[in-house]
C-alpha atoms as a PDB file:
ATOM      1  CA  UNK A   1      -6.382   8.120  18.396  1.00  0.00           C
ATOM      2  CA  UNK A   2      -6.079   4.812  19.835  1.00  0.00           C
ATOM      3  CA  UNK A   3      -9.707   5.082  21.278  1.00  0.00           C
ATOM      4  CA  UNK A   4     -10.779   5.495  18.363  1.00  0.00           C
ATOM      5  CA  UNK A   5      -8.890   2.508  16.485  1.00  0.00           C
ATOM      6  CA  UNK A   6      -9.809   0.437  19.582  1.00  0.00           C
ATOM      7  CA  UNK A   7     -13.883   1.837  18.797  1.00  0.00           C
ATOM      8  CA  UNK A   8     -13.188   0.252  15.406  1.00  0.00           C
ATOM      9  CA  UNK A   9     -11.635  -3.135  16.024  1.00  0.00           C
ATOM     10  CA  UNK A  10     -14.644  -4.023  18.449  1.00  0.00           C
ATOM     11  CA  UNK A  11     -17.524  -2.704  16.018  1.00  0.00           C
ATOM     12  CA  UNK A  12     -15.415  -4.611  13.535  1.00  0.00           C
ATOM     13  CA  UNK A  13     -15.423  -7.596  15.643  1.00  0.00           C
ATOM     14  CA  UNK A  14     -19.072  -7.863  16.433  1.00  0.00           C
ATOM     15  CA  UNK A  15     -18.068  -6.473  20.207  1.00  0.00           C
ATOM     16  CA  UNK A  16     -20.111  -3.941  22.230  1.00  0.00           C
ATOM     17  CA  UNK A  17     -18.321  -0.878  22.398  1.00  0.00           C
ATOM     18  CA  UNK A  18     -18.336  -0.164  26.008  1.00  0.00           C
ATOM     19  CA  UNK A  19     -15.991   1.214  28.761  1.00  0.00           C
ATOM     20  CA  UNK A  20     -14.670  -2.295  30.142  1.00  0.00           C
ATOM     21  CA  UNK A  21     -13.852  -3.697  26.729  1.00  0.00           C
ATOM     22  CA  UNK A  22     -12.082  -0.379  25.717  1.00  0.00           C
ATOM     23  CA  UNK A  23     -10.253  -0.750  28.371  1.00  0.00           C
ATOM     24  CA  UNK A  24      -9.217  -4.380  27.852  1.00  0.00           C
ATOM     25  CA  UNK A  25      -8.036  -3.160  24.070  1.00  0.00           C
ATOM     26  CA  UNK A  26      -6.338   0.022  25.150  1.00  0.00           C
ATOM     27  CA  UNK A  27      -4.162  -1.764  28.030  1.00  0.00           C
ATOM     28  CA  UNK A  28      -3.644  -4.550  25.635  1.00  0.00           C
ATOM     29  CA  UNK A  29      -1.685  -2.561  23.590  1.00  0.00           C
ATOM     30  CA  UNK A  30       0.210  -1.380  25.965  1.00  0.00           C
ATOM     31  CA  UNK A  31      -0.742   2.277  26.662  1.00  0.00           C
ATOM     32  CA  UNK A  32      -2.162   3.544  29.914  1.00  0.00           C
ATOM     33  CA  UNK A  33      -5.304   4.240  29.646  1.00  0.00           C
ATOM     34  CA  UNK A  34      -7.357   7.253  30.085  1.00  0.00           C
ATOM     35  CA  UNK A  35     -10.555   6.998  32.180  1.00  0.00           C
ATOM     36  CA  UNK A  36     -11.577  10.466  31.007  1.00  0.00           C
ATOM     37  CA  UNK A  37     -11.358   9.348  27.204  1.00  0.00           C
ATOM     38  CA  UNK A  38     -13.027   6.285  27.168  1.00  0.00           C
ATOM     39  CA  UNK A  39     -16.404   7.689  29.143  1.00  0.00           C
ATOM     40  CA  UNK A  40     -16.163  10.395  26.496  1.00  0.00           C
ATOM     41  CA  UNK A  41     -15.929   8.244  23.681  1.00  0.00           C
ATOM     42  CA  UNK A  42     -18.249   5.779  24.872  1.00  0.00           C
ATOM     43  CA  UNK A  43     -20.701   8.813  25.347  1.00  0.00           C
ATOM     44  CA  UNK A  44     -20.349  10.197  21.776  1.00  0.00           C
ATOM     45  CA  UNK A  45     -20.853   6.908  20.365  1.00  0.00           C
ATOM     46  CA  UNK A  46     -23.898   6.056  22.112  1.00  0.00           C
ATOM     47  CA  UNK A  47     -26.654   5.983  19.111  1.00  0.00           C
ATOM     48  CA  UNK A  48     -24.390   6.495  16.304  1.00  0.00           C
ATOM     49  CA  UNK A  49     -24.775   3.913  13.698  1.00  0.00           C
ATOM     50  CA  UNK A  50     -21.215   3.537  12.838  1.00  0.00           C
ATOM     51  CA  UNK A  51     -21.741   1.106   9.727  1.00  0.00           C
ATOM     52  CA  UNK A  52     -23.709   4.549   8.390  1.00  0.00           C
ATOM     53  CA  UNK A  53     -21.052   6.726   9.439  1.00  0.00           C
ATOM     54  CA  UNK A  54     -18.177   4.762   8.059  1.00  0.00           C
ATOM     55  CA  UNK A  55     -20.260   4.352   4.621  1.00  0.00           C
ATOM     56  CA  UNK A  56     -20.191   8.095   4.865  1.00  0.00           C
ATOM     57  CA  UNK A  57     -16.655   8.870   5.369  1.00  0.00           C
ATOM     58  CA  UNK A  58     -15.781   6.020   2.230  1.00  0.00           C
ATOM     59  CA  UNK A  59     -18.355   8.039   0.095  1.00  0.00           C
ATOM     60  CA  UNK A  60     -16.638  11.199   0.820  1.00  0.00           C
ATOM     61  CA  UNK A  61     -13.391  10.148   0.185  1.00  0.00           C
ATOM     62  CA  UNK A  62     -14.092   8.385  -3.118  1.00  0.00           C
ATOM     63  CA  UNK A  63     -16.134  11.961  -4.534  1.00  0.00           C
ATOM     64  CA  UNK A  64     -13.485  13.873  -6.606  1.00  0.00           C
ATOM     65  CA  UNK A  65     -13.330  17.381  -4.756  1.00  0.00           C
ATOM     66  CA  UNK A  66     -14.716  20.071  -7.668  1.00  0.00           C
ATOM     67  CA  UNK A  67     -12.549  22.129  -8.861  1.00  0.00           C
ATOM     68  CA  UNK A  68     -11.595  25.584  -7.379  1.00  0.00           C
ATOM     69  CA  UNK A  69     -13.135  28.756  -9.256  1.00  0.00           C
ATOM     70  CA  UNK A  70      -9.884  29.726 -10.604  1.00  0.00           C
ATOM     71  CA  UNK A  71      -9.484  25.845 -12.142  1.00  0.00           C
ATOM     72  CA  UNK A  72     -12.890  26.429 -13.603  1.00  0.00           C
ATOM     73  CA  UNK A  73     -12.276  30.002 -15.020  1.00  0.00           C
ATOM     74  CA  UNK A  74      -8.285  28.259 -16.450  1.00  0.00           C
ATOM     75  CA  UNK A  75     -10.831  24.988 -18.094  1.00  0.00           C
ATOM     76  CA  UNK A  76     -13.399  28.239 -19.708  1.00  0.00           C
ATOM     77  CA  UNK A  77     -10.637  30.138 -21.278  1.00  0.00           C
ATOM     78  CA  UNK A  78      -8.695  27.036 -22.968  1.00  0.00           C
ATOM     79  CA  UNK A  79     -12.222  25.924 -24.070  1.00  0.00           C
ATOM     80  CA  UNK A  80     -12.645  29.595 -26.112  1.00  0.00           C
ATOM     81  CA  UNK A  81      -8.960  29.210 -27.615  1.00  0.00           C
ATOM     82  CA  UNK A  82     -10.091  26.271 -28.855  1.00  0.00           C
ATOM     83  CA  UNK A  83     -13.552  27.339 -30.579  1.00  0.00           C
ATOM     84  CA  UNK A  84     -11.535  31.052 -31.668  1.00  0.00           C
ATOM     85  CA  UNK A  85      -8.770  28.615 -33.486  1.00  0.00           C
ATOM     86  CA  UNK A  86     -11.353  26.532 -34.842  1.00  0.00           C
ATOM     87  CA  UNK A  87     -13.217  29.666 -35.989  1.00  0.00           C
ATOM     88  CA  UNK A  88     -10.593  31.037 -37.639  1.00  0.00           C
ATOM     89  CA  UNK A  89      -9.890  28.142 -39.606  1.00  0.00           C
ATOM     90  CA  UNK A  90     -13.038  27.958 -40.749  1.00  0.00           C
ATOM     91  CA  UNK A  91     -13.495  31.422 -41.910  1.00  0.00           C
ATOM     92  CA  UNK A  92      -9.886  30.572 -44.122  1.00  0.00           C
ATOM     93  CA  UNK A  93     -11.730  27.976 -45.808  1.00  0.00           C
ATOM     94  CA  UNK A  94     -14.658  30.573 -46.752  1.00  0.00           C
ATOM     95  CA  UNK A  95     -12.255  33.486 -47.640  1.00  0.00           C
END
């Protein structure tokens, strides 16, 4: 995970995200760092617009999930004992 942090403080920071300044954030921190991860990372990131990606995620998390069938079928049925109560008293009032 600290690849990925370290992806996002340099994009942040106007830097290229590349393998030597990875490195320089990773060892900075004090971790040993992974060749292996890095060249991965750096591969998966080449051509990814991660302003667009990061606008994503933020949209994402800010959309309400919908509710769940049975949540929908529980809002349905208070909605008819409603209308049947309201009904009912309506049908008093015309005997």
């Amino acid at each position: 995970m600290e690849y990925i942090y370290a992806a996002l403080l340099l994009h942040k920071l106007h830097q290229e995200v590349n393998e030597s300044n990875l490195k320089k954030v990773v060892s900075a921190t004090g971790s040993s760092v992974d060749e292996g991860k890095i060249k991965v990372l750096v591969a998966s990131l080449n051509g990814v617009n991660i302003d667009k990606e990061l606008e994503s995620v933020a949209l994402m998390a800010a959309t309400p999930a919908a509710p769940s069938a049975g949540e929908h079928k529980k809002e349905e049925k208070k909605e008819e004992e409603k209308m049947s109560a309201a009904a009912e008293g309506l049908s008093s009032l015309f005997g």
